[in-house]
Protein backbone atom coordinates (compact mmCIF):
# COMPACT_ATOMS: atom_id res chain seq x y z
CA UNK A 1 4.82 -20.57 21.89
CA UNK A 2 5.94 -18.49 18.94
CA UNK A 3 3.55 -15.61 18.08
CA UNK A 4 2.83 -14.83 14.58
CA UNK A 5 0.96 -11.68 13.59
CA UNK A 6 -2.68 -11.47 11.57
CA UNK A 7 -0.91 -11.51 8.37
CA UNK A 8 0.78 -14.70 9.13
CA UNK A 9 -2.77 -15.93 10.21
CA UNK A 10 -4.62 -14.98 6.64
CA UNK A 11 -2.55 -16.55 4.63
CA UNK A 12 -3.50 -20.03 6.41
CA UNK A 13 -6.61 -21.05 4.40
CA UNK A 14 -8.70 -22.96 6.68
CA UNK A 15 -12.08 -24.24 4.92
CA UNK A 16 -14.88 -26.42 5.64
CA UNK A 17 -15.26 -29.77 3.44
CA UNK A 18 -17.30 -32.73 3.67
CA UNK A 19 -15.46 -36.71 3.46
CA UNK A 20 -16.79 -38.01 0.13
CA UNK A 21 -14.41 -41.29 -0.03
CA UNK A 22 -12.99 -42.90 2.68
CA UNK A 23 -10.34 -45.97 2.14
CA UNK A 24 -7.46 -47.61 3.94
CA UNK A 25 -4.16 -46.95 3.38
CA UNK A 26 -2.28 -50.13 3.67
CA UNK A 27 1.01 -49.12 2.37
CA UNK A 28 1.18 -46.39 5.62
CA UNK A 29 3.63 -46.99 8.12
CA UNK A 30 0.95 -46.85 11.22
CA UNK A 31 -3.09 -47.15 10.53
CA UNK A 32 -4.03 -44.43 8.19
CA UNK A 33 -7.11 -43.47 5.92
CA UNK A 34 -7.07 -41.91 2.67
CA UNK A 35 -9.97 -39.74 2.26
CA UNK A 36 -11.54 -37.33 -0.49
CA UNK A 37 -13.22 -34.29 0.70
CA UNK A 38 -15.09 -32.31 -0.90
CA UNK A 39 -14.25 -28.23 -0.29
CA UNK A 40 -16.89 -26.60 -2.68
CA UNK A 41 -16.61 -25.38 -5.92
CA UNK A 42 -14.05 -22.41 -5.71
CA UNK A 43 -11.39 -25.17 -4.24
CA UNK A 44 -13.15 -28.63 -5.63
CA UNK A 45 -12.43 -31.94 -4.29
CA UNK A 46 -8.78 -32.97 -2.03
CA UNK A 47 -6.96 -35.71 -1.49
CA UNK A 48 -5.30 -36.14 2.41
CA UNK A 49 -4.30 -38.98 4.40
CA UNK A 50 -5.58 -39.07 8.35
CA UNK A 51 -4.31 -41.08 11.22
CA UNK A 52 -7.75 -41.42 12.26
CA UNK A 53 -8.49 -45.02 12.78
CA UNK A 54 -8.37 -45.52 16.17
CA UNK A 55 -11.42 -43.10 17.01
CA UNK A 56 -13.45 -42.99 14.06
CA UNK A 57 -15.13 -46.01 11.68
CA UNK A 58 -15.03 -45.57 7.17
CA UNK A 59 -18.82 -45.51 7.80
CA UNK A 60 -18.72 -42.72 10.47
CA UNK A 61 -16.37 -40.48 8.41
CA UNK A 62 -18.44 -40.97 5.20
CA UNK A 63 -20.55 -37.26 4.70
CA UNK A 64 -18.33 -35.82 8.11
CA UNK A 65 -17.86 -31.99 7.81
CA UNK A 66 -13.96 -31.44 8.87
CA UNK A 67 -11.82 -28.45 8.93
CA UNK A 68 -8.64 -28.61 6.68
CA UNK A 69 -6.07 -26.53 5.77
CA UNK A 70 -6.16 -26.05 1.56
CA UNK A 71 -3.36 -24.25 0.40
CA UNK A 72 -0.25 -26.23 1.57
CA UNK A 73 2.02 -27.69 -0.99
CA UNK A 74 1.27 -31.76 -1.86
CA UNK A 75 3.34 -34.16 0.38
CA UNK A 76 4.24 -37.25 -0.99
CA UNK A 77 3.48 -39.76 1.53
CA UNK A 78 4.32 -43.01 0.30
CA UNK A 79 2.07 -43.89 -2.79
CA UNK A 80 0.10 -41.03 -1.95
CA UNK A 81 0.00 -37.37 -2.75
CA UNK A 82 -2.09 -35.69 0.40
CA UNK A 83 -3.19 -32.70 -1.19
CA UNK A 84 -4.83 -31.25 2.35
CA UNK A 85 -3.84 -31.25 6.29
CA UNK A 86 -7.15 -32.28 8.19
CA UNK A 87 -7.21 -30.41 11.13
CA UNK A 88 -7.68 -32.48 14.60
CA UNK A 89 -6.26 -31.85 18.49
CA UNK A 90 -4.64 -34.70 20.22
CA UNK A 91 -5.65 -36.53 23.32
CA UNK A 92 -4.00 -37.76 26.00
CA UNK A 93 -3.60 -41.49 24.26
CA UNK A 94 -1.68 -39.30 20.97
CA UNK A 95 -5.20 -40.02 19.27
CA UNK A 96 -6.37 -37.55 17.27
CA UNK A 97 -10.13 -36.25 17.40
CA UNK A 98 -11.06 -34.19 14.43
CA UNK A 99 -11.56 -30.64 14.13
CA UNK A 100 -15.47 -30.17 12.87
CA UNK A 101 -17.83 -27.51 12.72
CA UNK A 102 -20.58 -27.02 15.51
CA UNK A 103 -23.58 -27.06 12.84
CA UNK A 104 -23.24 -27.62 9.04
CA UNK A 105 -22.10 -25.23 6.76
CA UNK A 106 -21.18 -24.46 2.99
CA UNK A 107 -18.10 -26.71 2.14
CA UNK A 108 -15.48 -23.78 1.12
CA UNK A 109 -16.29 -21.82 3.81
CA UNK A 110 -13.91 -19.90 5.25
CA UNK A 111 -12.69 -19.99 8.78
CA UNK A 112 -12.66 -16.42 9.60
C-alpha cells in the first residue's frame, strides 16, 4: 500500500449526491448504468457510469444517497462522458456494493 500524505488526501473531493436518473447503458462492454446525481448547488448535477447491476435494481437506485468523487477529469467511456467516479468496495463475487452515507445528508457535502 502506497501512503500518501493529508495534502494528497484534500485534494480528493469526495461529496454526497443523490441518483436523480438512472438508465442502461447498452453500448457498455459488461452491464452498466448511466446515472445522474445530483451533488447540490455549489457542484450541480453529474453524469457517471456504474457497474452496478448485479446488486442493485433502476428502481432501488432512484433517490439513493452515494458517495462520489467530483473533481476528476471526464472519461470518455464509449458514447458516454462519466463526469464522476461513484465510490463502492468490492465483494468477494468482484460485485460492487456502493459507498452510502449512514443517515441522509445535504447533497454537496463534504467528506471530511
Amino acid at each position: 500500500m502506497q501512503q500518501i500524505n493529508w495534502n494528497d488526501f484534500e485534494k480528493v473531493e469526495l461529496r454526497v449526491g443523490t441518483i436523480t436518473k438512472v438508465e442502461d447503458f447498452p453500448e457498455a462492454n459488461k452491464p452498466t448504468y448511466k446515472l445522474e446525481v445530483d451533488f447540490g448547488s455549489e457542484i450541480g448535477t453529474k453524469k457517471s457510469s456504474a457497474r452496478i447491476v448485479e446488486l442493485y435494481s433502476k428502481d432501488e437506485l432512484l433517490g439513493k444517497q452515494v458517495i462520489g468523487v467530483v473533481n476528476f477529469p471526464p472519461k470518455q467511456i464509449g458514447p458516454f462522458v462519466s463526469e464522476c467516479l461513484i465510490t463502492g468496495f468490492y465483494n468477494e463475487k468482484g460485485e460492487v456494493i456502493l459507498a452510502v452515507p449512514e443517515r441522509e445528508v445535504d447533497n454537496g457535502a463534504k467528506l471530511g
